[in-house]
Structure formats: structure tokens, C-alpha cells
N, C-alpha and C. Protein backbone atom coordinates (compact mmCIF):
# COMPACT_ATOMS: atom_id res chain seq x y z
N UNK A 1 58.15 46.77 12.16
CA UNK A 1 57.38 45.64 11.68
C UNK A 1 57.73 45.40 10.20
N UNK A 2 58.33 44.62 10.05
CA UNK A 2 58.49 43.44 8.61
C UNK A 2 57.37 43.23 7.66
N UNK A 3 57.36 44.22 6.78
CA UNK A 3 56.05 44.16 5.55
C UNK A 3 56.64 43.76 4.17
N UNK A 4 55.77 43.20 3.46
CA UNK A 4 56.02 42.59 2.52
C UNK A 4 54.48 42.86 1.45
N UNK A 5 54.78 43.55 0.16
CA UNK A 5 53.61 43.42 -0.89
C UNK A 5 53.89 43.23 -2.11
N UNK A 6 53.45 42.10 -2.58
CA UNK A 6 53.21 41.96 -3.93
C UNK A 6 52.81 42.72 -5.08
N UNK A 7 53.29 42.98 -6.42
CA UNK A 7 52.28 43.14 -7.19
C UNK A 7 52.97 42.94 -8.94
N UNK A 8 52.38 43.27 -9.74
CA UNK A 8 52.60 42.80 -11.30
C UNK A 8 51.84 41.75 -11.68
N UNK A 9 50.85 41.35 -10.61
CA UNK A 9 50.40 39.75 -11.28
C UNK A 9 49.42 39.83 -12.56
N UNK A 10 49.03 39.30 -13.37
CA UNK A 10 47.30 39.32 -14.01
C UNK A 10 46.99 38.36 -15.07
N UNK A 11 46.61 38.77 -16.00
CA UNK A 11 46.57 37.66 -17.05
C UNK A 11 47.00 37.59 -17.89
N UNK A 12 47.97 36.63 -18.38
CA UNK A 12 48.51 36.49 -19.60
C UNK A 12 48.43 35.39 -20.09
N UNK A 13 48.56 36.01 -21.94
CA UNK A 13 48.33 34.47 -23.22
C UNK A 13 49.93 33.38 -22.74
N UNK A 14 49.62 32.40 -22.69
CA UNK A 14 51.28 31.14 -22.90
C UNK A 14 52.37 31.54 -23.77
N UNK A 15 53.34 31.59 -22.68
CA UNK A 15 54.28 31.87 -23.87
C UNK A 15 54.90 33.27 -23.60
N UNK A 16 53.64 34.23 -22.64
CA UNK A 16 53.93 35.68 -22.37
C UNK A 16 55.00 35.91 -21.20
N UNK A 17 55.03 37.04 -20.82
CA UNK A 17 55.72 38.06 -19.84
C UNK A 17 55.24 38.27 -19.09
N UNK A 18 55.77 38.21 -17.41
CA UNK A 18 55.23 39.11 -16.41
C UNK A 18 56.34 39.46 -15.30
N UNK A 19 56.29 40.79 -14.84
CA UNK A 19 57.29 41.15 -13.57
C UNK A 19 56.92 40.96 -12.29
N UNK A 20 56.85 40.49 -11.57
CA UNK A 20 56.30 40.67 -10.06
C UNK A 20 57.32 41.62 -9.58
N UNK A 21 56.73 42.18 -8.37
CA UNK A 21 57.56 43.11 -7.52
C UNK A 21 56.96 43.12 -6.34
N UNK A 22 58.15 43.13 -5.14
CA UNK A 22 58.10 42.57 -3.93
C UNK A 22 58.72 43.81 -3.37
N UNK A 23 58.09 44.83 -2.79
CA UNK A 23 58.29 45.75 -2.02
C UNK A 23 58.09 45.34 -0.34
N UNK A 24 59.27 45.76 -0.01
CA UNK A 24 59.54 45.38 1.71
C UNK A 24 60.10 46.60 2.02
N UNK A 25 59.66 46.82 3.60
CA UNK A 25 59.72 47.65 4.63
C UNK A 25 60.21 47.13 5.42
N UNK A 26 60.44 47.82 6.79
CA UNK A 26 60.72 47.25 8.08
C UNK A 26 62.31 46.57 8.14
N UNK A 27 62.89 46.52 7.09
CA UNK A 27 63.67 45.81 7.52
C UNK A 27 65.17 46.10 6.45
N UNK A 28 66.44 45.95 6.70
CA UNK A 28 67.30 46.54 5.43
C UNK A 28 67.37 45.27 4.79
N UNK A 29 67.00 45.52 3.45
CA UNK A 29 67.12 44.41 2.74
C UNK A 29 68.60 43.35 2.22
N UNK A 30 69.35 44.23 2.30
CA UNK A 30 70.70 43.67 2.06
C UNK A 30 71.27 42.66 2.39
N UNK A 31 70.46 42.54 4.02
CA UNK A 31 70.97 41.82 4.99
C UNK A 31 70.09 40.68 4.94
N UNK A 32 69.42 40.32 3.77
CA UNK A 32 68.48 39.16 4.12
C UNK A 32 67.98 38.38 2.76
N UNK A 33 67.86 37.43 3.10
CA UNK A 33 67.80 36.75 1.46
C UNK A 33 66.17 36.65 1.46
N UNK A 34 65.06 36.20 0.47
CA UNK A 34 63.82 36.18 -0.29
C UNK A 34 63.82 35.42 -1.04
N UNK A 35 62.27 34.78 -0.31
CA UNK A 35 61.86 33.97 -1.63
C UNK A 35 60.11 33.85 -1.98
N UNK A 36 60.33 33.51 -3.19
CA UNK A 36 59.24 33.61 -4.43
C UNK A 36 58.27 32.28 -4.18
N UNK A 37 57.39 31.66 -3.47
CA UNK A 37 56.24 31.01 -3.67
C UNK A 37 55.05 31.48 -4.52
N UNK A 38 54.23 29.83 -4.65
CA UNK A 38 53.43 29.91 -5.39
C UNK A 38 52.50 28.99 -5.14
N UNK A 39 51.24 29.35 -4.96
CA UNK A 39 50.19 28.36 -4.74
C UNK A 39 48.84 28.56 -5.54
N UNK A 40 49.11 27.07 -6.64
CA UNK A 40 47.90 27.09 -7.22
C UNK A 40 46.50 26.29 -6.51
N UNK A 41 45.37 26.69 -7.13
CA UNK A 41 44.05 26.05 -6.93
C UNK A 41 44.50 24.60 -6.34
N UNK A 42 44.24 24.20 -4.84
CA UNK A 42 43.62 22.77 -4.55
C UNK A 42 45.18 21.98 -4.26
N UNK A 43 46.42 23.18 -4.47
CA UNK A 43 47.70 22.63 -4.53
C UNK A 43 48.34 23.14 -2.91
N UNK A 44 49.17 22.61 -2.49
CA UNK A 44 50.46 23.11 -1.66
C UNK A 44 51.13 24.28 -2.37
N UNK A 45 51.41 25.01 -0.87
CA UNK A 45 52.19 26.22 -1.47
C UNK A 45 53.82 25.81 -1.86
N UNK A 46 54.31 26.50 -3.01
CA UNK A 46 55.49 25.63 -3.61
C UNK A 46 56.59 26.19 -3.38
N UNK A 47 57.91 26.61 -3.18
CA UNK A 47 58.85 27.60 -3.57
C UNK A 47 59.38 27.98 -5.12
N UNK A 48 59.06 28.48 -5.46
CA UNK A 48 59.46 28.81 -6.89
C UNK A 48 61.20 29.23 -7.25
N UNK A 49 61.50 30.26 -6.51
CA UNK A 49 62.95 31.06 -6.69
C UNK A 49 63.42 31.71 -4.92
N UNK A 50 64.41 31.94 -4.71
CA UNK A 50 64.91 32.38 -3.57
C UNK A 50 65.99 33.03 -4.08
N UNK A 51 66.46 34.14 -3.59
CA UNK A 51 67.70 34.93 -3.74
C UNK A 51 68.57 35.61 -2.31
N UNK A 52 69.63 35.14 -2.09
CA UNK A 52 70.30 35.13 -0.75
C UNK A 52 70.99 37.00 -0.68
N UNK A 53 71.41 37.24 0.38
CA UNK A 53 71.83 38.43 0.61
C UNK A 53 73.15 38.81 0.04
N UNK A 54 73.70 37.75 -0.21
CA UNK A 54 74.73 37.57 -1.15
C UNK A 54 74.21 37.50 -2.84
N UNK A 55 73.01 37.43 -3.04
CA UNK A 55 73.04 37.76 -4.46
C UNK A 55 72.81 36.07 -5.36
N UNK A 56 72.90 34.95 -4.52
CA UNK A 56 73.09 33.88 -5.20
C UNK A 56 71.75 33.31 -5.26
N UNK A 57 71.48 32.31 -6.27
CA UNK A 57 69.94 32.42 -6.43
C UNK A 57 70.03 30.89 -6.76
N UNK A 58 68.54 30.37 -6.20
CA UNK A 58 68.25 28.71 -6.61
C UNK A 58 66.31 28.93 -7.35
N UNK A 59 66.18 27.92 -8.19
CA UNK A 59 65.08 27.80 -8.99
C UNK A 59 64.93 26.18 -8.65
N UNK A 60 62.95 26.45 -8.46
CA UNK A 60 62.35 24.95 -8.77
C UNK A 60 62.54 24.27 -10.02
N UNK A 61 62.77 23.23 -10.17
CA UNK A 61 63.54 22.99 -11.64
C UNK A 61 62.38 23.00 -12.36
N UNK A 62 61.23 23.36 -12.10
CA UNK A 62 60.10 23.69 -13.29
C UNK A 62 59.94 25.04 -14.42
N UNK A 63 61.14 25.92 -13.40
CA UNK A 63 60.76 27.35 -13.71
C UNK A 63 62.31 27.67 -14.15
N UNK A 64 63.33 27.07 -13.82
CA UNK A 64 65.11 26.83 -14.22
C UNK A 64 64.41 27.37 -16.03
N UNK A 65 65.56 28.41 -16.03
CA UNK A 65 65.66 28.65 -17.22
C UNK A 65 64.53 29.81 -18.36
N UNK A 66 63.39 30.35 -17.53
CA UNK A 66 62.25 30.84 -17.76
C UNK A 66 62.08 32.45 -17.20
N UNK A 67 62.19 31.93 -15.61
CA UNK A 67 62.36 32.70 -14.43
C UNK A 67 63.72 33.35 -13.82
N UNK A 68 63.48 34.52 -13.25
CA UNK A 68 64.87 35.20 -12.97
C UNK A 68 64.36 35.75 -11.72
N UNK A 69 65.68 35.53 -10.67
CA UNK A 69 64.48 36.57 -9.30
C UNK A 69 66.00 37.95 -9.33
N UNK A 70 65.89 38.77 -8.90
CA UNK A 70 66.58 39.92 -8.56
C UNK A 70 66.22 40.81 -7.65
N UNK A 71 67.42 41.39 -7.78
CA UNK A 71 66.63 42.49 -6.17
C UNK A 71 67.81 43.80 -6.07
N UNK A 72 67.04 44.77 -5.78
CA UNK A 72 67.42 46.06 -5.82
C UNK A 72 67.33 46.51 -4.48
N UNK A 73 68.52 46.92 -3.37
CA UNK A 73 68.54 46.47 -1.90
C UNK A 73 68.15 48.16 -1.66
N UNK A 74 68.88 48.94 -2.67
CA UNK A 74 68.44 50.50 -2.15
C UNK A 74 67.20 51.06 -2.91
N UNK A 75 66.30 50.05 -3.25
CA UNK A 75 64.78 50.20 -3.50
C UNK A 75 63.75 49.06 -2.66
N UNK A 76 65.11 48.27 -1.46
CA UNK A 76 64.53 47.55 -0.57
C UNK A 76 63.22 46.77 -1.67
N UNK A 77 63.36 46.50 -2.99
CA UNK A 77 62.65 45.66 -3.70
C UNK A 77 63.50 44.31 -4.11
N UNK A 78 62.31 43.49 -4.85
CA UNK A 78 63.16 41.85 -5.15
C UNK A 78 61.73 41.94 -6.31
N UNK A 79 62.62 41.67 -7.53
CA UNK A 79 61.60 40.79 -9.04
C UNK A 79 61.80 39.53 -8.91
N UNK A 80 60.81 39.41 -9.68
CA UNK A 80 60.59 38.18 -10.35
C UNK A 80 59.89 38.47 -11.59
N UNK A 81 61.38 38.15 -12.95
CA UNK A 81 60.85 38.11 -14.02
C UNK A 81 60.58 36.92 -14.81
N UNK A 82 58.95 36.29 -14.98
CA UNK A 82 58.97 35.28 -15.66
C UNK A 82 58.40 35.03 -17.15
N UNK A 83 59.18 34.86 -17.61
CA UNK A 83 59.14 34.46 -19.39
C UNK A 83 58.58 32.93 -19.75
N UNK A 84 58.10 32.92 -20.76
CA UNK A 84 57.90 31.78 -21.35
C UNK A 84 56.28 31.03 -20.53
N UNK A 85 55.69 31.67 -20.18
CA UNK A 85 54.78 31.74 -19.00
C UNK A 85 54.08 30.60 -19.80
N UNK A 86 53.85 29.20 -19.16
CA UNK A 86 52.55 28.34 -19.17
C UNK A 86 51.38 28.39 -18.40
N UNK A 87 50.63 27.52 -18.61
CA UNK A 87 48.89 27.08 -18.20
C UNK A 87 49.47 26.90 -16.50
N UNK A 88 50.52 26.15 -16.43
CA UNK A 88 50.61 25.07 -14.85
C UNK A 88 51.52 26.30 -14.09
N UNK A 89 51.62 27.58 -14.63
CA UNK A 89 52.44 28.63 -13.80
C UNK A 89 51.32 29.34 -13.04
N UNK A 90 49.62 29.02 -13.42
CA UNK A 90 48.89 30.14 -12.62
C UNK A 90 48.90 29.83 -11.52
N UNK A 91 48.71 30.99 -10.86
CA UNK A 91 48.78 30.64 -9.11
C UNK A 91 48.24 31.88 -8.23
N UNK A 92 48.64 32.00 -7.16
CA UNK A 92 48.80 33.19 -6.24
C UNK A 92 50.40 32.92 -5.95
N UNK A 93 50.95 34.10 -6.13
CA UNK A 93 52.38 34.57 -5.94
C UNK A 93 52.59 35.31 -4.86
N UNK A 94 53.40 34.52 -4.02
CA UNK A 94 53.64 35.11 -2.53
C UNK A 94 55.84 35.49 -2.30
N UNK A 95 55.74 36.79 -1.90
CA UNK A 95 57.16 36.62 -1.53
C UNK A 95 57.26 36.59 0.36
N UNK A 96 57.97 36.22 0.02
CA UNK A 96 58.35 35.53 2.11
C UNK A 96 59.99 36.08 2.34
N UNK A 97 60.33 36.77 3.55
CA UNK A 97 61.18 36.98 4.43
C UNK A 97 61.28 35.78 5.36
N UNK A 98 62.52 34.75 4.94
CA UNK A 98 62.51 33.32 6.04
C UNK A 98 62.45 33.83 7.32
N UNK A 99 64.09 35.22 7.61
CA UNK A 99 64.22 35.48 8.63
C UNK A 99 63.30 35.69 9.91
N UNK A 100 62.11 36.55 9.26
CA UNK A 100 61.36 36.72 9.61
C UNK A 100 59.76 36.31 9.99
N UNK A 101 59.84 35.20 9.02
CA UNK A 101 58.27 34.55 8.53
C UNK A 101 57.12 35.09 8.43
N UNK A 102 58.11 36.22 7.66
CA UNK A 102 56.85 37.40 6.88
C UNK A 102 56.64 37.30 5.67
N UNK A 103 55.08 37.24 5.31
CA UNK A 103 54.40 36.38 3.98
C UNK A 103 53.76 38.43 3.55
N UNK A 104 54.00 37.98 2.18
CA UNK A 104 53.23 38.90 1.47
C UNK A 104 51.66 39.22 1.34
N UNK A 105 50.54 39.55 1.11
CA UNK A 105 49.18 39.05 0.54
C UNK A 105 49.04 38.59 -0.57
N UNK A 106 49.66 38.38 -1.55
CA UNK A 106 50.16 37.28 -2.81
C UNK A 106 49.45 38.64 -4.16
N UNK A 107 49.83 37.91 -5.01
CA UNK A 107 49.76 38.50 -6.86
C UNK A 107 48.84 37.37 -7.35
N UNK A 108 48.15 37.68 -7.94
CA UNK A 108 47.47 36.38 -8.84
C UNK A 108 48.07 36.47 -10.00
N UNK A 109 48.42 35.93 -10.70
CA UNK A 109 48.44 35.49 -11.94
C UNK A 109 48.19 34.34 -12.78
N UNK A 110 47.75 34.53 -13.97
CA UNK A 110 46.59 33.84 -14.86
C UNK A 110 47.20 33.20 -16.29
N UNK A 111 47.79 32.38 -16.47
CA UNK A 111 48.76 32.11 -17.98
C UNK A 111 47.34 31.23 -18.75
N UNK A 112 46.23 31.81 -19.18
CA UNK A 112 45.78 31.00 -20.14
C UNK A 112 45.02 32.35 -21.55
N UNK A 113 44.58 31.35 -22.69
CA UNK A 113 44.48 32.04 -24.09
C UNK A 113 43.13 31.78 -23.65
């Protein structure tokens, strides 16, 4: 069974740092690409970042340039490091296995002063 958990989320001032980390089971990671959603208050869930099994990576052009996703296949983990953190980045942070359409229980995180 295909598991997926979040965590690193919480609160930070604008402008700050945060890591997410996406620990997966069930499945060899190498062989499968991930991606980074995000759903704020009253919004659609969004895609934020995706990173392919090949290593190649696409960004919502809100987060281009801020955000970095990576992934470490023999810690079967995937980051997400995001910098420069604004107000319109809070959300619940979900990572997803397409292959699979296995959803995480999400990270909250909080970008306000």
C-alpha cells in the first residue's frame, strides 16, 4: 500500500523559510515522479511543484523562482524548499503520487507577522 506523509509545515513571518518533507512508502521512489499541492481557505486545490523520476521539475509560475522541490530516492523522500514565503502561500500542503492517486494528510503552513 502507497503511503504518503507530510511534514515541516507551521508558522512563519513573510519573507521566511520552510522545508516540507514528503516521506513515502509502499512504493520505490525512483520509479515515479511527485507532486507538491496546495489548498488555501475557500480555494481549489492548486499544484504548486512536481518533480519527474527523471529528476526534471515544473513550478506554478507564482512560486518560479522562490520554491525548489527535490528528492532523495534512497530516503524514498521528496522536499520542498520554500523561500521568500508570502501572506497568499498559506495553505494546507499536500504531496500526491499521480501514479497512484495517493494524497498525503497535508502540512499546514502559516506565512503571516
Amino acid at each position: 500500500q502507497v503511503q504518503l506523509v507530510e511534514s515541516g509545515g507551521g508558522l512563519v513571518q513573510p519573507g521566511g523559510s520552510l522545508r516540507l518533507t514528503c516521506t513515502t512508502s509502499g512504493l520505490e521512489l525512483e520509479y515515479y515522479g511527485i507532486g507538491w499541492f496546495r489548498q488555501a481557505p475557500g480555494k481549489h486545490r492548486e499544484l504548486v511543484a512536481i518533480i519527474a523520476s527523471s529528476g526534471n521539475t515544473n513550478y506554478a509560475d507564482s512560486v518560479k523562482g522562490r520554491f525548489t522541490v527535490s528528492r532523495d530516492n534512497a530516503k524514498n523522500t521528496v522536499y520542498l524548499q520554500m523561500n521568500s514565503l508570502r501572506p497568499e502561500d498559506t495553505g494546507v500542503y499536500y504531496c500526491h503520487a499521480p501514479r497512484f492517486d495517493s494524497w498525503g494528510p497535508g502540512t499546514q503552513v502559516t506565512v503571516s507577522s
